[in-house]
PDB file of N, CA and C in Angstrom:
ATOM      1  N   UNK A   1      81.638  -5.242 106.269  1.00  0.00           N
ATOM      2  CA  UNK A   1      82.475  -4.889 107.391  1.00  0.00           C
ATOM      3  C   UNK A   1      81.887  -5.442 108.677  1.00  0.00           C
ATOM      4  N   UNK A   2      82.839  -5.930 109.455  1.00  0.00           N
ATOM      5  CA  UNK A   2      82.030  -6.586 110.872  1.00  0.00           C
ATOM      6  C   UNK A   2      82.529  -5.842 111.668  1.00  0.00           C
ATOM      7  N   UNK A   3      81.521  -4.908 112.713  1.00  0.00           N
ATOM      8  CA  UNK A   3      81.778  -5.096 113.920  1.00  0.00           C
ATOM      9  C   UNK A   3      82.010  -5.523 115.265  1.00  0.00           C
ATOM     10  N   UNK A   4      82.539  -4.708 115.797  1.00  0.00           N
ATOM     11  CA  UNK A   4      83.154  -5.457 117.173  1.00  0.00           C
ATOM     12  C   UNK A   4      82.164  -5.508 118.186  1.00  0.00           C
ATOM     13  N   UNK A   5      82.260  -5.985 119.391  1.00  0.00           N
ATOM     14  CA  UNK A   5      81.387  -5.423 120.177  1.00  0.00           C
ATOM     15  C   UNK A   5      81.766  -4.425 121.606  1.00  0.00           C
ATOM     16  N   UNK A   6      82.633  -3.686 120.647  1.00  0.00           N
ATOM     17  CA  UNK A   6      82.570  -2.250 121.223  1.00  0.00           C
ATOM     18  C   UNK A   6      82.230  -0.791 120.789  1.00  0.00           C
ATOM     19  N   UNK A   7      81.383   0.110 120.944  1.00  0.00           N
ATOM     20  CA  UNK A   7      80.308   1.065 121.036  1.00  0.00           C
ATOM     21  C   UNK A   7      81.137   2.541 121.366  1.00  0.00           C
ATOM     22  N   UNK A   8      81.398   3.270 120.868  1.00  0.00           N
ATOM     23  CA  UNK A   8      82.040   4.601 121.216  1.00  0.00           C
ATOM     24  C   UNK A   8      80.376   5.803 121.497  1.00  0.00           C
ATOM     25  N   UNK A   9      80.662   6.256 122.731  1.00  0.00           N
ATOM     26  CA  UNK A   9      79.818   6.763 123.125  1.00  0.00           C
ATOM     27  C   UNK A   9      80.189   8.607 122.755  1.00  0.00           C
ATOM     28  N   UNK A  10      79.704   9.155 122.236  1.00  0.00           N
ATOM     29  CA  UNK A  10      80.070  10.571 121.868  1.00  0.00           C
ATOM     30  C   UNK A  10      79.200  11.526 122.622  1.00  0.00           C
ATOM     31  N   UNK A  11      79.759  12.275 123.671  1.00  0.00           N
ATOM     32  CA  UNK A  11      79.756  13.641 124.063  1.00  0.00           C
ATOM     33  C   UNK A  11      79.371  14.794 123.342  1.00  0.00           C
ATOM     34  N   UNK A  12      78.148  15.340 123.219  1.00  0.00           N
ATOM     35  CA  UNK A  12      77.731  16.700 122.690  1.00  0.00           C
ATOM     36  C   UNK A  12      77.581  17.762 123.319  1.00  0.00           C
ATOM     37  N   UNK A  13      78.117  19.323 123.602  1.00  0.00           N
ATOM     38  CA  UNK A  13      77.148  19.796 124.568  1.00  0.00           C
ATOM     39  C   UNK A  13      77.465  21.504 123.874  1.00  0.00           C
ATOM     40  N   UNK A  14      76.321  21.959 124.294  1.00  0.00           N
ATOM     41  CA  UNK A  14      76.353  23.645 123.648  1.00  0.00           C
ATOM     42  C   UNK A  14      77.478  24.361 124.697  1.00  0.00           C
ATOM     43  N   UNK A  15      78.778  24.900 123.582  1.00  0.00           N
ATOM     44  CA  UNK A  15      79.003  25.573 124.737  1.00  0.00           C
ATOM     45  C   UNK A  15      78.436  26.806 125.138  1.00  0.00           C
ATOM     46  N   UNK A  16      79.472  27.239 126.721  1.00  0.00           N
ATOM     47  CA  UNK A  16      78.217  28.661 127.233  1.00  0.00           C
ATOM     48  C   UNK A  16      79.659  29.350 127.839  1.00  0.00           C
ATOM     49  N   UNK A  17      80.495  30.056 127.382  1.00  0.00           N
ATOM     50  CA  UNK A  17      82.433  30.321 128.212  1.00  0.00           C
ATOM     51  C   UNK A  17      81.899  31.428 128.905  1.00  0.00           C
ATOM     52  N   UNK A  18      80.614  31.611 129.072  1.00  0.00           N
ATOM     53  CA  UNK A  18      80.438  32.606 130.500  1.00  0.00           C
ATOM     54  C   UNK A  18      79.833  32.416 131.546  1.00  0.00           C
ATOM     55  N   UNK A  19      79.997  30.782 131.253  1.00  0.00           N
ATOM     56  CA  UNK A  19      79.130  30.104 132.457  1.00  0.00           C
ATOM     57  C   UNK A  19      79.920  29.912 133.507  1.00  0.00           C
ATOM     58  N   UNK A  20      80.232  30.362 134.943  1.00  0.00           N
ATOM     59  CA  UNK A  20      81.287  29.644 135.838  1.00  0.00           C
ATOM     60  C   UNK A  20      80.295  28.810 136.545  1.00  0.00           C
ATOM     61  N   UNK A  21      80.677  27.581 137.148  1.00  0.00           N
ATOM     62  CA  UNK A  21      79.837  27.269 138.028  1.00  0.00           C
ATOM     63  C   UNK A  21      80.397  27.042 139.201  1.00  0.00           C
ATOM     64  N   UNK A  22      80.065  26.978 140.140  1.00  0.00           N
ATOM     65  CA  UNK A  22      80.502  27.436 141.339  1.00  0.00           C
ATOM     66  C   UNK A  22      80.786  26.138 142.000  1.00  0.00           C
ATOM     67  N   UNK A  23      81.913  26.244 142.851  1.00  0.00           N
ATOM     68  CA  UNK A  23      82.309  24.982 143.361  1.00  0.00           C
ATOM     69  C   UNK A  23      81.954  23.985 143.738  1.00  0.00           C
ATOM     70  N   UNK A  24      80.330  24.191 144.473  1.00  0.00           N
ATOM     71  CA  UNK A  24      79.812  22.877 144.812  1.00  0.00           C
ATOM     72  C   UNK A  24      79.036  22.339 143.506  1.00  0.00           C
ATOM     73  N   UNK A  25      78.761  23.448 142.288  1.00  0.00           N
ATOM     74  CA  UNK A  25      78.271  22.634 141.557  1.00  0.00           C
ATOM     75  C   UNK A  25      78.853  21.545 140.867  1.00  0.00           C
ATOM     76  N   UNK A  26      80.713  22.361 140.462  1.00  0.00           N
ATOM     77  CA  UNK A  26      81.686  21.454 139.769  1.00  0.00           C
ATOM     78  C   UNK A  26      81.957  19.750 140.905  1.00  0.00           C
ATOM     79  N   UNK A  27      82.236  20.109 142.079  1.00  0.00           N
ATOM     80  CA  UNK A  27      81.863  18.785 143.188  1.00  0.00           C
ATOM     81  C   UNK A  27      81.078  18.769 142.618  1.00  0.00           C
ATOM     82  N   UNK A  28      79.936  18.462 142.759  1.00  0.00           N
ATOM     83  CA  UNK A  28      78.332  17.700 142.336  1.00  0.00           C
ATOM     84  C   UNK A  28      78.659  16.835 140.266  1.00  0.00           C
ATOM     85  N   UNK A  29      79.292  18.029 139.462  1.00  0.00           N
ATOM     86  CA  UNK A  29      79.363  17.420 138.364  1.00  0.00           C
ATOM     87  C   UNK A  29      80.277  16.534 138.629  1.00  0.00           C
ATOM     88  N   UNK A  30      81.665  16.101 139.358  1.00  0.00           N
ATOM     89  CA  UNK A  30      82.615  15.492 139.309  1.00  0.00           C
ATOM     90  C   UNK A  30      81.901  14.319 139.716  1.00  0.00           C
ATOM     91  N   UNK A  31      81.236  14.304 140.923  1.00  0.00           N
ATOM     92  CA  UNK A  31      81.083  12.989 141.727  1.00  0.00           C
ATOM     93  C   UNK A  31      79.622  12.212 140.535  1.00  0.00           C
ATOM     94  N   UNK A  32      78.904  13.002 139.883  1.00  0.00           N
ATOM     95  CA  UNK A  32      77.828  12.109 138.974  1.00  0.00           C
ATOM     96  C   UNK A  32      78.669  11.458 137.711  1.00  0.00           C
ATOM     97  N   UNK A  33      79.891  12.201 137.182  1.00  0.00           N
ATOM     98  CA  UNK A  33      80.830  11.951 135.879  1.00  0.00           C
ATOM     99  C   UNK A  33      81.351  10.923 136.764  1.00  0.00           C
ATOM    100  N   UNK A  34      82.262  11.005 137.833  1.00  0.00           N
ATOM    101  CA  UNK A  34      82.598   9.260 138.329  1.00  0.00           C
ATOM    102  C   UNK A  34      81.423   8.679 139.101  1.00  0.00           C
ATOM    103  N   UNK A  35      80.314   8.820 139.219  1.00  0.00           N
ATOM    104  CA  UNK A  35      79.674   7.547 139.200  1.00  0.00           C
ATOM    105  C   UNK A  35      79.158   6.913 138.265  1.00  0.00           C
ATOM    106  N   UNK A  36      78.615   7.777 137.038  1.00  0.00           N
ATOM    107  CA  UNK A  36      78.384   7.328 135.466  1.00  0.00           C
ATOM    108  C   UNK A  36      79.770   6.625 135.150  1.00  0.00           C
ATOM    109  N   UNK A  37      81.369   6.797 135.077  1.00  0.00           N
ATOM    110  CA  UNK A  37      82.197   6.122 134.401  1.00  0.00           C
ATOM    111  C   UNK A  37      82.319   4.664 135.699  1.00  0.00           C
ATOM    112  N   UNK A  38      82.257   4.907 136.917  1.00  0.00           N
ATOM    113  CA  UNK A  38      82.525   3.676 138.261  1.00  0.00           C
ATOM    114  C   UNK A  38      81.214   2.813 137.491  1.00  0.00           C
ATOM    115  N   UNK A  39      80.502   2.889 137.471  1.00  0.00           N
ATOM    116  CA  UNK A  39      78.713   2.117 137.177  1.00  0.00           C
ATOM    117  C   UNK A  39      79.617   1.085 135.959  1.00  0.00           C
ATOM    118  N   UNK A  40      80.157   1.989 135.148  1.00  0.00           N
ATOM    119  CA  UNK A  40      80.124   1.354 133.857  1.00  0.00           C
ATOM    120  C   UNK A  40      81.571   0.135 133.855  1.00  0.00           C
ATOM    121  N   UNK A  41      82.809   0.772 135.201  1.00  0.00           N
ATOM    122  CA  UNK A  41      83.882   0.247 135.044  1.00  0.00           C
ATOM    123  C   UNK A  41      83.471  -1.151 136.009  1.00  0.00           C
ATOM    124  N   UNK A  42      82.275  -1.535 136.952  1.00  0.00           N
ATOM    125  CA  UNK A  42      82.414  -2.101 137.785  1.00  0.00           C
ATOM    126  C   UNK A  42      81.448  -3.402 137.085  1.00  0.00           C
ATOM    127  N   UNK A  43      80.783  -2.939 135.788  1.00  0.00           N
ATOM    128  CA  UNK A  43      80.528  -4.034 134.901  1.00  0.00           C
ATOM    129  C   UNK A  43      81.453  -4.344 134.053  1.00  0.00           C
ATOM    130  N   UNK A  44      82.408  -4.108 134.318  1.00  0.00           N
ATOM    131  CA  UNK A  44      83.675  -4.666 133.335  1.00  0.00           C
ATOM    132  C   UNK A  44      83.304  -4.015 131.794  1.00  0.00           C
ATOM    133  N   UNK A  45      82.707  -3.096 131.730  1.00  0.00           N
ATOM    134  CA  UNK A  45      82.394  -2.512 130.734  1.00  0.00           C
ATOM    135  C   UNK A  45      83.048  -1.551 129.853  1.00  0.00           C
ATOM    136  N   UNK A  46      83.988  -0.742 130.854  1.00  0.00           N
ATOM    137  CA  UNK A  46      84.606   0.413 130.046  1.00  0.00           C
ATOM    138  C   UNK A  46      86.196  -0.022 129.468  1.00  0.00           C
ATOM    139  N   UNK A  47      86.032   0.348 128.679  1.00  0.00           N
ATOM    140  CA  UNK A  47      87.597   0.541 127.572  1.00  0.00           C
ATOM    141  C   UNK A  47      88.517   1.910 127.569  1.00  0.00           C
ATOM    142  N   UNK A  48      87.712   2.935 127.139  1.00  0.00           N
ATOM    143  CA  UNK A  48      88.833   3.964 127.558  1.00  0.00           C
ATOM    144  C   UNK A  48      87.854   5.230 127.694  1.00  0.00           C
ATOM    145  N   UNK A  49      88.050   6.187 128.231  1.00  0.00           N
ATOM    146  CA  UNK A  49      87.319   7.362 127.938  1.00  0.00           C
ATOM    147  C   UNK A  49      88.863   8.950 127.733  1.00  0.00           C
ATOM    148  N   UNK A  50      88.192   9.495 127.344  1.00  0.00           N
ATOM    149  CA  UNK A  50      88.731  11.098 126.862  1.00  0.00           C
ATOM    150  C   UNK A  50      88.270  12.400 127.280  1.00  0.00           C
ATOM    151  N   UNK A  51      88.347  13.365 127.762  1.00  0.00           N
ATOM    152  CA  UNK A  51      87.968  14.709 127.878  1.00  0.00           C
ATOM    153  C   UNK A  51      88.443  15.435 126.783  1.00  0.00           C
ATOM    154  N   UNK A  52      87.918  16.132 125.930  1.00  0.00           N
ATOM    155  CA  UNK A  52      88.100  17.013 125.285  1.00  0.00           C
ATOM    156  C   UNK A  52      88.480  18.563 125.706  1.00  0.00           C
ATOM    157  N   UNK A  53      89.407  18.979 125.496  1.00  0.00           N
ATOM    158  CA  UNK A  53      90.081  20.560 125.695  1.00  0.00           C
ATOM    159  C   UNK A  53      89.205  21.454 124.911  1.00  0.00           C
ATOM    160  N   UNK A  54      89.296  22.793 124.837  1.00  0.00           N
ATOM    161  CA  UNK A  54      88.885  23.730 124.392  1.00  0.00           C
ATOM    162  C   UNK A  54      89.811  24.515 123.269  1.00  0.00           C
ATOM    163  N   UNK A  55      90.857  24.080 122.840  1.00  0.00           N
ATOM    164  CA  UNK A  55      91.789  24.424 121.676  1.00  0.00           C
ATOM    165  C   UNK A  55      91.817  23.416 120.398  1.00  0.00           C
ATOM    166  N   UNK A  56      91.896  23.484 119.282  1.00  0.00           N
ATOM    167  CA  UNK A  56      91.826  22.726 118.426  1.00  0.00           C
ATOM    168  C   UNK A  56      91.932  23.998 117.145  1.00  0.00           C
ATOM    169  N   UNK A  57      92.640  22.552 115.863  1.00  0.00           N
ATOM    170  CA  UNK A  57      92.426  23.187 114.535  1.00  0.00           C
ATOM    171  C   UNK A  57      91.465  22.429 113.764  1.00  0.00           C
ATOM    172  N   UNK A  58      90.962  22.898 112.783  1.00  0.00           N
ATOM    173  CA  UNK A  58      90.526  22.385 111.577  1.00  0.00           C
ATOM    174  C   UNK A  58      91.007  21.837 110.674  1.00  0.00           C
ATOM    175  N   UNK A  59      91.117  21.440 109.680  1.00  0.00           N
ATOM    176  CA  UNK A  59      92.359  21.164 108.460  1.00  0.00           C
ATOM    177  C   UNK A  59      91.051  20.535 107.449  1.00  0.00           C
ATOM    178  N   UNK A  60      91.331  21.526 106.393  1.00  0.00           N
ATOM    179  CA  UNK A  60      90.337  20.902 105.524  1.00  0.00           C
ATOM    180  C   UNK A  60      90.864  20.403 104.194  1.00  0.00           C
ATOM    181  N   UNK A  61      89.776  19.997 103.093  1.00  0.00           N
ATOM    182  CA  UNK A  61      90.659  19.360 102.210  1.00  0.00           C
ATOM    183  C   UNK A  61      91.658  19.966 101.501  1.00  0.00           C
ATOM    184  N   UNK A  62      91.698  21.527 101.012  1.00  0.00           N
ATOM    185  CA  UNK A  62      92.537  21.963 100.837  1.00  0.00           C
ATOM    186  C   UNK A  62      93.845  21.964 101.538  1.00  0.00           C
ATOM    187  N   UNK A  63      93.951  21.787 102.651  1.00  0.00           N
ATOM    188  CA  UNK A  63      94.635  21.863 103.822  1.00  0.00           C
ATOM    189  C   UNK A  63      94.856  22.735 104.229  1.00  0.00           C
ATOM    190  N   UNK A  64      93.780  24.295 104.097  1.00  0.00           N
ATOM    191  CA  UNK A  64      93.551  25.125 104.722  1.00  0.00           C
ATOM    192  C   UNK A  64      93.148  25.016 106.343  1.00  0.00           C
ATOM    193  N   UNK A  65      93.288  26.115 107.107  1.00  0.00           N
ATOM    194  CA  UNK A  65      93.734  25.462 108.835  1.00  0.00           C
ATOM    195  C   UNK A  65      92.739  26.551 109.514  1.00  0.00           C
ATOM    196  N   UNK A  66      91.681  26.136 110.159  1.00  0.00           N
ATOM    197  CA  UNK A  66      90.669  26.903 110.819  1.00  0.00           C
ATOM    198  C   UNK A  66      90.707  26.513 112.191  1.00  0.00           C
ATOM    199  N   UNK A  67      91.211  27.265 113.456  1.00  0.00           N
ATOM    200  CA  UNK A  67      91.442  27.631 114.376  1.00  0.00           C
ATOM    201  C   UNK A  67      89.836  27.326 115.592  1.00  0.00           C
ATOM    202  N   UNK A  68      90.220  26.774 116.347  1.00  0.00           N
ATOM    203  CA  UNK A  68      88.887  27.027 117.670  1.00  0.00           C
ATOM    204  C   UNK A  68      88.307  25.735 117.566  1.00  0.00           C
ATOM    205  N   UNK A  69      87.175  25.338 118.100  1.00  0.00           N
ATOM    206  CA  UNK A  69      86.441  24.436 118.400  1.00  0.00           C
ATOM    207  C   UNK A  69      85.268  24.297 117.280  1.00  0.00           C
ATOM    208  N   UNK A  70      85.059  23.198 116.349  1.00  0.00           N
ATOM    209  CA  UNK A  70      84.064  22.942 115.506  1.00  0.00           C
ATOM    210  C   UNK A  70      82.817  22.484 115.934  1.00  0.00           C
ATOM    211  N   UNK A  71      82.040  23.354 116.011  1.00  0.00           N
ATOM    212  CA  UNK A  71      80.339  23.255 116.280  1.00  0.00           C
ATOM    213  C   UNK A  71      79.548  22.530 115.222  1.00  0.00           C
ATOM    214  N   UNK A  72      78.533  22.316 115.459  1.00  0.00           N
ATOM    215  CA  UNK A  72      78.003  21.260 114.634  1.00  0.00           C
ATOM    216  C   UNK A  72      76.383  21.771 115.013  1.00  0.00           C
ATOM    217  N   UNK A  73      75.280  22.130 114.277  1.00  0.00           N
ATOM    218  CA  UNK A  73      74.174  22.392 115.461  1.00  0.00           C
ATOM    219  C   UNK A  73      74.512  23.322 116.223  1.00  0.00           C
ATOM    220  N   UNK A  74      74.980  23.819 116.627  1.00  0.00           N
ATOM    221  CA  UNK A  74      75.476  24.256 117.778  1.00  0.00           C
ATOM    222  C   UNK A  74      75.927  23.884 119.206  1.00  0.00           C
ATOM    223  N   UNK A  75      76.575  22.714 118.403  1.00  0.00           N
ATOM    224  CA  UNK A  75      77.464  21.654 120.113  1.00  0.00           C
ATOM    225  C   UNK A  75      78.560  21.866 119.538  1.00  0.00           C
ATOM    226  N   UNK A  76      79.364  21.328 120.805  1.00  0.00           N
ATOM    227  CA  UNK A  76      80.893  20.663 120.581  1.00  0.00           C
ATOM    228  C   UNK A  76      80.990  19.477 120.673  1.00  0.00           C
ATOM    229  N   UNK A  77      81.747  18.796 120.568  1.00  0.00           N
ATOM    230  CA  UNK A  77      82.389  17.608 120.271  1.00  0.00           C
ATOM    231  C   UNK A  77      82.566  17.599 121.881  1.00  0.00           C
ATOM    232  N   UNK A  78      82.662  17.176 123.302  1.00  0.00           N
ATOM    233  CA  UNK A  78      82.971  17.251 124.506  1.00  0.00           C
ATOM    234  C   UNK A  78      84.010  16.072 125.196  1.00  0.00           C
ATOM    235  N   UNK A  79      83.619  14.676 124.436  1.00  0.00           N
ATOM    236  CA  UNK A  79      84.565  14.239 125.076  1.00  0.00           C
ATOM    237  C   UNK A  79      84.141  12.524 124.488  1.00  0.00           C
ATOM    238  N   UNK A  80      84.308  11.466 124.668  1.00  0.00           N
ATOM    239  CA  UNK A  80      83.898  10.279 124.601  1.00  0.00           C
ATOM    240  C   UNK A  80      84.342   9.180 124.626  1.00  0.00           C
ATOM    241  N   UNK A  81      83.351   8.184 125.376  1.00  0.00           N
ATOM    242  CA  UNK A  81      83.490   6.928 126.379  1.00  0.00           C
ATOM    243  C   UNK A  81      83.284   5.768 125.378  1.00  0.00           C
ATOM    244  N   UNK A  82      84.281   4.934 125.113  1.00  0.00           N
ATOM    245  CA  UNK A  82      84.044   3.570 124.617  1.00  0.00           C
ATOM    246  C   UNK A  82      83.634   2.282 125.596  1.00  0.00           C
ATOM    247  N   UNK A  83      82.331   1.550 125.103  1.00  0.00           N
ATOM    248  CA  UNK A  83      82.394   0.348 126.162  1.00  0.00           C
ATOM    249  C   UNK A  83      82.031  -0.801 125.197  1.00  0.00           C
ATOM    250  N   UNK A  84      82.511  -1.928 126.236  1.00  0.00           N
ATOM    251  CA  UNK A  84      81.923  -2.766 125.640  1.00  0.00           C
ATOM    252  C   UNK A  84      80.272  -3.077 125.875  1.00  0.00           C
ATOM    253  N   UNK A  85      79.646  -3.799 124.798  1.00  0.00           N
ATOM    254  CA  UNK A  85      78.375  -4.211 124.992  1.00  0.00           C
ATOM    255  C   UNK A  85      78.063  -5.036 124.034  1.00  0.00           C
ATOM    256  N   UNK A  86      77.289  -6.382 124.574  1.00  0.00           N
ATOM    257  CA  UNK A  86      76.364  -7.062 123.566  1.00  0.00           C
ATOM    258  C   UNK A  86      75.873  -6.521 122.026  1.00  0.00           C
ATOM    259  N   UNK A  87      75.139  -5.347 122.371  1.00  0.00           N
ATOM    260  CA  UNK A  87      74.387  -5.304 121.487  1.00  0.00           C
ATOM    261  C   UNK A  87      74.225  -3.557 121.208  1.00  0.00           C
ATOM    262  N   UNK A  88      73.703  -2.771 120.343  1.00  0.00           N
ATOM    263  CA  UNK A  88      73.734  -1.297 120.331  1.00  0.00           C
ATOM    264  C   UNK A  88      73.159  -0.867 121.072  1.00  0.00           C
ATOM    265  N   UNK A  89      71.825  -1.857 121.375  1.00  0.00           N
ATOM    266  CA  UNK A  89      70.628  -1.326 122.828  1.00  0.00           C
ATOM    267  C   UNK A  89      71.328  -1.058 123.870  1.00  0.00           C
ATOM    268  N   UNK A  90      72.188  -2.094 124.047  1.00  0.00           N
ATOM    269  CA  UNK A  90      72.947  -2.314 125.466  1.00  0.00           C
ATOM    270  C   UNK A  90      74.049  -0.733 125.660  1.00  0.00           C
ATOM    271  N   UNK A  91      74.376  -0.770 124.549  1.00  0.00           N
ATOM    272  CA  UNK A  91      74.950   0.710 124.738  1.00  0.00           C
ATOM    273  C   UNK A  91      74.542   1.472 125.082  1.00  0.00           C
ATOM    274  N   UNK A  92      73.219   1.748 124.153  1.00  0.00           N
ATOM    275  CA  UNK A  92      71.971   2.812 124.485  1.00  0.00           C
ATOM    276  C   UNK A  92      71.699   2.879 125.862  1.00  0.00           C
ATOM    277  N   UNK A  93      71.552   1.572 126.454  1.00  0.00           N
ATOM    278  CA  UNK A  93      71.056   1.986 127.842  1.00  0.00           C
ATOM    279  C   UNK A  93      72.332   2.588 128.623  1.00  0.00           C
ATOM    280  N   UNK A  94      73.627   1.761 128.615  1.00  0.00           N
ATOM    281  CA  UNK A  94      74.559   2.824 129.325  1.00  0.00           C
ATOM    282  C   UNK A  94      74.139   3.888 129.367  1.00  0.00           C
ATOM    283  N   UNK A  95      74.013   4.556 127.954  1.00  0.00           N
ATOM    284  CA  UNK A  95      74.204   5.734 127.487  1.00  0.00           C
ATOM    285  C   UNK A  95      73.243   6.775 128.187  1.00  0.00           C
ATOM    286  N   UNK A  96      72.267   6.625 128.633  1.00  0.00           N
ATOM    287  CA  UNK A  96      70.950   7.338 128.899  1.00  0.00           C
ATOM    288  C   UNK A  96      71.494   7.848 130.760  1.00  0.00           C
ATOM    289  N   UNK A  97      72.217   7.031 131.203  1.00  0.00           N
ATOM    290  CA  UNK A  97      72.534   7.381 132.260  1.00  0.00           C
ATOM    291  C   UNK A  97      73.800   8.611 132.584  1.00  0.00           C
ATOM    292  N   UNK A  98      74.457   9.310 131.245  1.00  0.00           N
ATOM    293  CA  UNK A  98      75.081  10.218 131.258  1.00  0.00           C
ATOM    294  C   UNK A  98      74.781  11.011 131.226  1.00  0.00           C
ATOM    295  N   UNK A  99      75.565  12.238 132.481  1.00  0.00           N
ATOM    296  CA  UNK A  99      75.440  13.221 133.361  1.00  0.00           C
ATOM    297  C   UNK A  99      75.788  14.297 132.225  1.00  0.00           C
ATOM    298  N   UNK A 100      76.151  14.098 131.239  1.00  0.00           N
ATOM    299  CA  UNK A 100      76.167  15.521 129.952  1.00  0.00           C
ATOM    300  C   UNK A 100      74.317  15.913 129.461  1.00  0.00           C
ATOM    301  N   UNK A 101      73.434  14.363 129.819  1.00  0.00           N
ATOM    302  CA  UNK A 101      72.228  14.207 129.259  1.00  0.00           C
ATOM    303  C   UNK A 101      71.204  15.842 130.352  1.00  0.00           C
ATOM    304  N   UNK A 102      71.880  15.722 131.627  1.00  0.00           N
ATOM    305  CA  UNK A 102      71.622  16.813 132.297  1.00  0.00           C
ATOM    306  C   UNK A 102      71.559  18.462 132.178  1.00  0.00           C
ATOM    307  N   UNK A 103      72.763  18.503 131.398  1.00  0.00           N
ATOM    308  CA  UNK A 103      73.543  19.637 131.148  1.00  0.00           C
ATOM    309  C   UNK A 103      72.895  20.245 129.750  1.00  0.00           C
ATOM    310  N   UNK A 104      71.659  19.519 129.100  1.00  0.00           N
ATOM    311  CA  UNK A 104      71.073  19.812 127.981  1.00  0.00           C
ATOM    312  C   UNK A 104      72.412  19.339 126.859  1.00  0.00           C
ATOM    313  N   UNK A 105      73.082  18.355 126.913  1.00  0.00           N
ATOM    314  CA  UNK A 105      74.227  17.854 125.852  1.00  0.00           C
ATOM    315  C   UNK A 105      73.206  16.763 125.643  1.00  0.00           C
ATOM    316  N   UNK A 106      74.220  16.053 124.339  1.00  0.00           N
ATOM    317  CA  UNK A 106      73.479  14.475 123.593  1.00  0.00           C
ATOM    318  C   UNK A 106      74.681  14.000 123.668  1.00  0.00           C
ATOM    319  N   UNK A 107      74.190  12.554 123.889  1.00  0.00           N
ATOM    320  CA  UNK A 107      74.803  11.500 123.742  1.00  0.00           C
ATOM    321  C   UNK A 107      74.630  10.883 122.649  1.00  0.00           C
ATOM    322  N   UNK A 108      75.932  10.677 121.410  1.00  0.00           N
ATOM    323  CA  UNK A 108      75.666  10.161 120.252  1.00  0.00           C
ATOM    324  C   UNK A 108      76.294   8.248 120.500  1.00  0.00           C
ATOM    325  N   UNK A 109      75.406   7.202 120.614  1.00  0.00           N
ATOM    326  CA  UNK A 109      76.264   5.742 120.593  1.00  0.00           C
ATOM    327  C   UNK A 109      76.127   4.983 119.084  1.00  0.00           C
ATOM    328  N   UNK A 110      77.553   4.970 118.925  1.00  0.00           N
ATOM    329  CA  UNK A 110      77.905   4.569 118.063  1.00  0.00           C
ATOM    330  C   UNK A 110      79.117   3.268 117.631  1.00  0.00           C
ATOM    331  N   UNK A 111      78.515   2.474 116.744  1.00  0.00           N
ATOM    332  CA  UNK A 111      79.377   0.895 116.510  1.00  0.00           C
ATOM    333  C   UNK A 111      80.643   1.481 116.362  1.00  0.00           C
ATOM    334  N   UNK A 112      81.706   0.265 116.251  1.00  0.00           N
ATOM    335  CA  UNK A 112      82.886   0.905 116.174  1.00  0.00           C
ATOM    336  C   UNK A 112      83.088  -0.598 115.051  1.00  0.00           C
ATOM    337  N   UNK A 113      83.870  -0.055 114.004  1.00  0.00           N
ATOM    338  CA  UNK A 113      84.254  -1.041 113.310  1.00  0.00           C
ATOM    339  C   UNK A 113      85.652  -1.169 113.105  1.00  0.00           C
ATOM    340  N   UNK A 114      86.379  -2.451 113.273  1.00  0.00           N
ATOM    341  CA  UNK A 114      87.711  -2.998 113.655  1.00  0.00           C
ATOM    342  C   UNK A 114      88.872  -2.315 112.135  1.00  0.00           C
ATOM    343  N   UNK A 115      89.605  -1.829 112.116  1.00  0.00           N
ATOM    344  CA  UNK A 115      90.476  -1.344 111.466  1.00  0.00           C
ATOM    345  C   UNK A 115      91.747  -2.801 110.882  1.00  0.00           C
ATOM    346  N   UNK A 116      91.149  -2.830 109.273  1.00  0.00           N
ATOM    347  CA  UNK A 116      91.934  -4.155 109.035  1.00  0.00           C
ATOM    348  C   UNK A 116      93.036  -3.765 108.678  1.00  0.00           C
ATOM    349  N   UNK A 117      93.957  -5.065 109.106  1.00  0.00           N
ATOM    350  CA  UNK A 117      95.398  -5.159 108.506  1.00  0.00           C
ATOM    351  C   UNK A 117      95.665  -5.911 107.295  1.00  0.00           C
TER     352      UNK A 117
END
């Protein structure tokens, strides 16, 4: 299988639903989340990104249907940024500069391989 050279960057973070944070902190998270995605769009780098909601199902192989957000470790799934890059390093380094890395979340970067016809 060949990959492309684009890199899906995955969002981890523990949730905490009794955390509020207070307005200047959410300002402060907004303006580091667009300067981490501006950094990346102004190298012609980014492809698409996503926020993840807080509702979701499960569906398993039975096709039984489990309700809420799937933890893993104890993260969620939060959200995630595709870019382009050379090489996986090159991702990696994007990657180290995300403002989830703050918040005690991981950043998972990962190849993306082209879907044949």
């Amino acid at each position: 299988m060949k990959t492309s050279d684009h890199f899906m960057l995955l969002f981890r973070l523990q949730p905490n639903f009794d955390y509020r944070p207070s307005k200047e902190e959410l300002i402060q998270q907004r303006q580091k989340w667009g300067e981490f995605f501006g950094n990346i769009a102004i190298q012609e780098k980014l492809v698409s990104t996503y926020r993840l909601g807080f509702e979701g199902t499960t569906i398993a192989d039975d096709l039984s249907e489990s309700g809420g957000v799937h933890l893993a470790e104890n993260q969620m799934l939060s959200g995630n940024l595709v870019v382009k890059a050379n090489s996986l390093e090159e991702a990696v380094t994007l990657a180290k500069n995300c403002p989830i890395l703050e918040m005690n979340g991981t950043v998972e970067v990962r190849s993306i391989i082209p879907m044949e016809s």
